[in-house]
N, C-alpha and C. Protein backbone atom coordinates (compact mmCIF):
# COMPACT_ATOMS: atom_id res chain seq x y z
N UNK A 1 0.66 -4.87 -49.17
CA UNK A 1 2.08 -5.02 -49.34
C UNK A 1 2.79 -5.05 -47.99
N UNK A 2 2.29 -3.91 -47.06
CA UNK A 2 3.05 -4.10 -45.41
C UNK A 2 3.06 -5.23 -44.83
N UNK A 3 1.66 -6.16 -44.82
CA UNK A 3 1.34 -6.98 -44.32
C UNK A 3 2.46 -8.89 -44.88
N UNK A 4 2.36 -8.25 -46.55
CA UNK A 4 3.28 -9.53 -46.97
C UNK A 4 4.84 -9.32 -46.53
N UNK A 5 5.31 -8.32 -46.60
CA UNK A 5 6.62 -7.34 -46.15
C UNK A 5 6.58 -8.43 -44.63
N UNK A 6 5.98 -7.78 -43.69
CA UNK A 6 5.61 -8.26 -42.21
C UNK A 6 5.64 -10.56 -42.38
N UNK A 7 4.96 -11.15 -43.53
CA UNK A 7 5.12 -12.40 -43.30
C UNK A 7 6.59 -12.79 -43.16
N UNK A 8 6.94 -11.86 -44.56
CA UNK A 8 8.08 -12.45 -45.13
C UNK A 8 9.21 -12.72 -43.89
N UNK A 9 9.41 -11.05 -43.15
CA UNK A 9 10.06 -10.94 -42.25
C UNK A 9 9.99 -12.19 -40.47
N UNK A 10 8.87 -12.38 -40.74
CA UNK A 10 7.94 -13.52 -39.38
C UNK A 10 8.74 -14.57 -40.07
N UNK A 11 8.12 -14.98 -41.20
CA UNK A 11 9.47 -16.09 -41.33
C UNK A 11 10.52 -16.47 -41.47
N UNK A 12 11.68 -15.50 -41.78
CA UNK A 12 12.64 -15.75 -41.53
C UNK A 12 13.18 -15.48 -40.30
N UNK A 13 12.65 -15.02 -39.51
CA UNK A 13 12.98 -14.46 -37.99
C UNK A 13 12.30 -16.12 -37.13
N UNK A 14 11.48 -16.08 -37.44
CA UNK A 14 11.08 -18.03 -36.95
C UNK A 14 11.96 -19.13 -36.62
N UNK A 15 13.27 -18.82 -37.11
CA UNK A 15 14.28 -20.37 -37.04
C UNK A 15 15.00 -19.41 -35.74
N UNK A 16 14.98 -18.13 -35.51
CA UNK A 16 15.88 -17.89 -34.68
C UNK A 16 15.07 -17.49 -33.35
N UNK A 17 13.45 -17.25 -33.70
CA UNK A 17 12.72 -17.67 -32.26
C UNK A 17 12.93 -18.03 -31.14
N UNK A 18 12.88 -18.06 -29.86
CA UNK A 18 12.86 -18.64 -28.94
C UNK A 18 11.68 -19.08 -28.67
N UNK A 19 11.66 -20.21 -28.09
CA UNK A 19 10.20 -20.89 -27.05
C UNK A 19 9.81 -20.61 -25.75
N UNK A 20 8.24 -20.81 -25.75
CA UNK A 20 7.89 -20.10 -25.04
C UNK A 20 8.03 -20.95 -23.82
N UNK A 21 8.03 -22.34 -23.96
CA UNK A 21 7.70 -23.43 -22.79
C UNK A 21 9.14 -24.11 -23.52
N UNK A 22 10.09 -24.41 -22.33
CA UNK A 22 10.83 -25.41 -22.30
C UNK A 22 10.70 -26.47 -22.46
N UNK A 23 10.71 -26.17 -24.11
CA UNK A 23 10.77 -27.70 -25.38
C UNK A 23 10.36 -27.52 -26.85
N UNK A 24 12.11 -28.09 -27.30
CA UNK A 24 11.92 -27.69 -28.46
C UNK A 24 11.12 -27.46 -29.42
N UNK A 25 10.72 -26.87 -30.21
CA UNK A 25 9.54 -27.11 -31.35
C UNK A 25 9.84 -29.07 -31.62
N UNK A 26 11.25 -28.72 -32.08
CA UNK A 26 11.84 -30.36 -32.77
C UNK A 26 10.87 -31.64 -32.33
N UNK A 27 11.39 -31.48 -31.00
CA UNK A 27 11.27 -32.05 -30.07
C UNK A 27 9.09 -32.36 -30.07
N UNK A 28 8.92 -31.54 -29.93
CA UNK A 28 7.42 -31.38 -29.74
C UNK A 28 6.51 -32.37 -31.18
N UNK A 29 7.30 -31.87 -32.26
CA UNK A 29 6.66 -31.54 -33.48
C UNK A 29 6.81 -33.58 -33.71
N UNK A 30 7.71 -34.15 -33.16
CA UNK A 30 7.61 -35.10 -33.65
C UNK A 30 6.41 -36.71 -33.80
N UNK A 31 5.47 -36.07 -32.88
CA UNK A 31 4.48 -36.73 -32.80
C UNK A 31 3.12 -35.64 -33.16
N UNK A 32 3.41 -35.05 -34.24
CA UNK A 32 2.09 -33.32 -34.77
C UNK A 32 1.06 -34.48 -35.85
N UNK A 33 -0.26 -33.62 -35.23
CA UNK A 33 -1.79 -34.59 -36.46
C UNK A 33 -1.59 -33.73 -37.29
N UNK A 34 -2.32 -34.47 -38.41
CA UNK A 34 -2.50 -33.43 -39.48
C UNK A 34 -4.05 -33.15 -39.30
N UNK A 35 -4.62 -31.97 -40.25
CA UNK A 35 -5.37 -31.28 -39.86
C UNK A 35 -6.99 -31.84 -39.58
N UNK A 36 -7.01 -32.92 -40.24
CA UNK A 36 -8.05 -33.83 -40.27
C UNK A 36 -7.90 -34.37 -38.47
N UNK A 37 -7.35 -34.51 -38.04
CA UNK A 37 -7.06 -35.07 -36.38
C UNK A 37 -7.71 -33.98 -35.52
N UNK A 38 -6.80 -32.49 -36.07
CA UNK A 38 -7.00 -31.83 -35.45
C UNK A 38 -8.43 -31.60 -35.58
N UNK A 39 -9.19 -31.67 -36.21
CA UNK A 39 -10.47 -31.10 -36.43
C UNK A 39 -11.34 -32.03 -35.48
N UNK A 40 -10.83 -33.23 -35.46
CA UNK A 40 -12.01 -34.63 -34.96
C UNK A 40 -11.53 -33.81 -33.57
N UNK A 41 -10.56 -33.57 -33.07
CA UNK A 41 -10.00 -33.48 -31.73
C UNK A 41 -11.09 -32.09 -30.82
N UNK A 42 -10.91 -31.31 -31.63
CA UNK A 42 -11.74 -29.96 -31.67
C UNK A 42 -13.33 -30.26 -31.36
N UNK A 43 -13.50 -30.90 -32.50
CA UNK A 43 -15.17 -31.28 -32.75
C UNK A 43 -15.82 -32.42 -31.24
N UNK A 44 -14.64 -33.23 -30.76
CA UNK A 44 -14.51 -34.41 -29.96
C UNK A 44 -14.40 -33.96 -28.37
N UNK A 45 -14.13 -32.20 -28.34
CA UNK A 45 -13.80 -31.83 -27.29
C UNK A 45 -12.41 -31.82 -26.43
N UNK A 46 -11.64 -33.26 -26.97
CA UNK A 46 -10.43 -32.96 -26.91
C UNK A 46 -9.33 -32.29 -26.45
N UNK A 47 -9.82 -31.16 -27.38
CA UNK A 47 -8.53 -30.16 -27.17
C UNK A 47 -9.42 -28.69 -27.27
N UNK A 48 -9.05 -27.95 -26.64
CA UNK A 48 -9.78 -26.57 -26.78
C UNK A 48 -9.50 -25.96 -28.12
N UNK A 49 -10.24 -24.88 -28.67
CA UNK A 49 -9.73 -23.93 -29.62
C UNK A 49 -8.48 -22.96 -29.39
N UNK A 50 -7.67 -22.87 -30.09
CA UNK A 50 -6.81 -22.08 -30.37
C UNK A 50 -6.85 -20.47 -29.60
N UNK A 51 -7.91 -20.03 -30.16
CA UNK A 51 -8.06 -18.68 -29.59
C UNK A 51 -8.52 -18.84 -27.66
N UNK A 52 -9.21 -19.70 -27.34
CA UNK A 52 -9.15 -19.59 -26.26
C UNK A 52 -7.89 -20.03 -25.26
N UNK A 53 -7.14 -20.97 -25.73
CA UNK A 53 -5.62 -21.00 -25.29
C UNK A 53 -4.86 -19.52 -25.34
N UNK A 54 -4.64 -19.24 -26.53
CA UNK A 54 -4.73 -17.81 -26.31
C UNK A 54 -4.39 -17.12 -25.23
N UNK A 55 -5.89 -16.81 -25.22
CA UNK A 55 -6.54 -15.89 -23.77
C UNK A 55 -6.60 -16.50 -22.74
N UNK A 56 -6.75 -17.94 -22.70
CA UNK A 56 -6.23 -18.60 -21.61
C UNK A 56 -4.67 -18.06 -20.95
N UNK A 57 -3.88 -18.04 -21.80
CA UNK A 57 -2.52 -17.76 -21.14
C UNK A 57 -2.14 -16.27 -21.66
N UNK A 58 -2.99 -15.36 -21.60
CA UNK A 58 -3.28 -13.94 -21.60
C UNK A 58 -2.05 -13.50 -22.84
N UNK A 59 -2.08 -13.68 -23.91
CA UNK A 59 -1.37 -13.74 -24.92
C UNK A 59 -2.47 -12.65 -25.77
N UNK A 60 -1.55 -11.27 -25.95
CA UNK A 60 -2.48 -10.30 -26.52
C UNK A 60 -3.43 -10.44 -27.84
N UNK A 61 -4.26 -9.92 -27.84
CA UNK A 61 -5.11 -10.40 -28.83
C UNK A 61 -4.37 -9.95 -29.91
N UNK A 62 -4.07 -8.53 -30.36
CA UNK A 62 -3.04 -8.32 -31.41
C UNK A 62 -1.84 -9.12 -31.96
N UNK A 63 -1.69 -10.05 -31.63
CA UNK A 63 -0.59 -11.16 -31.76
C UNK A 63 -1.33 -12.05 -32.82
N UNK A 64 -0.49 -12.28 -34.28
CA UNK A 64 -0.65 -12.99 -35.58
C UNK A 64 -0.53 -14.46 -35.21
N UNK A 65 -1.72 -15.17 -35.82
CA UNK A 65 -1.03 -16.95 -35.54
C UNK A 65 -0.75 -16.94 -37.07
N UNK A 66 0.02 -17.64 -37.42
CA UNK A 66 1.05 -17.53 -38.25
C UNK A 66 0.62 -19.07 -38.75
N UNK A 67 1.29 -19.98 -37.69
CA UNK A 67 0.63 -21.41 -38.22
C UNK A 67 0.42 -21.52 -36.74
N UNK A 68 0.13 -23.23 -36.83
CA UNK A 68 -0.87 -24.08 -35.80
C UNK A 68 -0.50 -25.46 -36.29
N UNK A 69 -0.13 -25.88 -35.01
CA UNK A 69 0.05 -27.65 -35.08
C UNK A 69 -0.39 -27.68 -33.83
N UNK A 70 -0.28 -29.21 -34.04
CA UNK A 70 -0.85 -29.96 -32.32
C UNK A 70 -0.01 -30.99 -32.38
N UNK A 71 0.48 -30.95 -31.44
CA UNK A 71 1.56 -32.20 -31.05
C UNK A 71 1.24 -32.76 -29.40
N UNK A 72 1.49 -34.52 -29.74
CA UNK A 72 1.59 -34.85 -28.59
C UNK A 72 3.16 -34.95 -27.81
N UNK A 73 3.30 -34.62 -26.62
CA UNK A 73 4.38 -34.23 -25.64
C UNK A 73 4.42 -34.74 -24.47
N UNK A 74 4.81 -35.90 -24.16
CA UNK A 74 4.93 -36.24 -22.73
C UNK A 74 3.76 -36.79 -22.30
N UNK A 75 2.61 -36.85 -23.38
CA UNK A 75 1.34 -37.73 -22.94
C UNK A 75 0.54 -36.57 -22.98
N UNK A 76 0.70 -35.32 -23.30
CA UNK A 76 0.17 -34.08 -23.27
C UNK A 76 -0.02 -33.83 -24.47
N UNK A 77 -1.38 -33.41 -25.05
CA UNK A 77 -1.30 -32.32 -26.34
C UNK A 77 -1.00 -31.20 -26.18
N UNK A 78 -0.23 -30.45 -26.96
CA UNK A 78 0.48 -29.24 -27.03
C UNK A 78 -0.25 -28.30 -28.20
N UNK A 79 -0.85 -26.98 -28.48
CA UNK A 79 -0.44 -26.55 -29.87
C UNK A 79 1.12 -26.00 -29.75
N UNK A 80 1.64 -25.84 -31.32
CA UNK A 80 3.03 -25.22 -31.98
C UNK A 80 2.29 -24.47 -32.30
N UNK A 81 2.73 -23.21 -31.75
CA UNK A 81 2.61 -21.97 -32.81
C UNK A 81 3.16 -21.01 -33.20
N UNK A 82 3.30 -20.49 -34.50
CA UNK A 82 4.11 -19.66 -34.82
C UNK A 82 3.39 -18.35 -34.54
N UNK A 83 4.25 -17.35 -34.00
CA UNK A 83 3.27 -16.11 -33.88
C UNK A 83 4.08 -15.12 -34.71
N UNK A 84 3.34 -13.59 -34.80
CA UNK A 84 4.28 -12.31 -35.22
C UNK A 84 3.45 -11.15 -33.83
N UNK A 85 4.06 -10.90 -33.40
CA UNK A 85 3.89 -10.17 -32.12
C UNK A 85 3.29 -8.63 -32.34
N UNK A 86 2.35 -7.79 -32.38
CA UNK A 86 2.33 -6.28 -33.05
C UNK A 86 3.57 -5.31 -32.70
N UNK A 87 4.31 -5.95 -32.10
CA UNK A 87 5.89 -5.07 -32.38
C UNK A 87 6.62 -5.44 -33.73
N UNK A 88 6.33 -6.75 -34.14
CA UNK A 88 7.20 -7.33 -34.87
C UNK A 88 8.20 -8.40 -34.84
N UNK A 89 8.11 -8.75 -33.27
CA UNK A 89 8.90 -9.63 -32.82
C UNK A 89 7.95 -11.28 -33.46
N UNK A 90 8.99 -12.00 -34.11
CA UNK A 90 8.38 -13.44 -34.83
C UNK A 90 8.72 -14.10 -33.46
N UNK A 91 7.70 -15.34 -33.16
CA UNK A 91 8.23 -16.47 -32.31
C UNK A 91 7.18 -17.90 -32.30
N UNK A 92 8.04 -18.49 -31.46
CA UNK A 92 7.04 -20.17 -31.33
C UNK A 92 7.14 -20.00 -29.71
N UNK A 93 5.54 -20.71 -30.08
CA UNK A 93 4.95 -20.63 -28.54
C UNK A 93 4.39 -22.43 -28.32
N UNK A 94 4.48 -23.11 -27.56
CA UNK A 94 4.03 -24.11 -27.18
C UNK A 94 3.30 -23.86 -25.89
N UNK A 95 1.64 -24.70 -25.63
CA UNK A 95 0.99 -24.44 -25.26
C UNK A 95 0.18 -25.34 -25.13
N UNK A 96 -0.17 -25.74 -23.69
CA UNK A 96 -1.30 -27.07 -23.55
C UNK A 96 -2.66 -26.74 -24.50
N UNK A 97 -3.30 -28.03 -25.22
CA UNK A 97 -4.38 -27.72 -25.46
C UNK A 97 -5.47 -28.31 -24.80
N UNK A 98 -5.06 -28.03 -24.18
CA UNK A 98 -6.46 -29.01 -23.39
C UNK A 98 -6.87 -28.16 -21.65
């Protein structure tokens, strides 16, 4: 029950997020694969995994991914991600994947 309590709250706290990299989700999201892309991209080498972006940009391990997109940006793949922080703080993080 804490844990659905805790989504509920991540998402509505999400539209009022800030970003982590200067550029909008909007903005980002408008060129996002769907998950079938993402997988060839992954499998293709592409784009790194999720969790090692992550820890790549020292983003605590206790931190919820919430969702996951991949968008292209400027000729760059990006993931979107929604996080919930172990304070409780909800946010979107944009993040090279590659």
């Amino acid at each position: 029950m804490k844990n659905a309590l805790r989504h509920i709250l991540a998402i509505a706290l999400l539209a009022a997020a800030p970003v982590a990299v200067p550029v909008t989700p909007a903005a980002a999201q408008s060129g996002c694969w769907d998950n079938s892309a993402i997988q060839s991209a992954l499998a293709e080498g592409r784009i790194i995994p999720v969790a090692q972006v992550l820890s790549r940009e020292g983003v605590p391990t206790s931190t919820e991914v919430l969702s996951v997109k991949v968008c292209e940006q400027g000729g760059t793949l990006v993931y979107v991600l929604a996080v919930l922080e172990a304070s409780g703080q909800a946010r979107n993080l944009t993040l090279n994947a590659q």
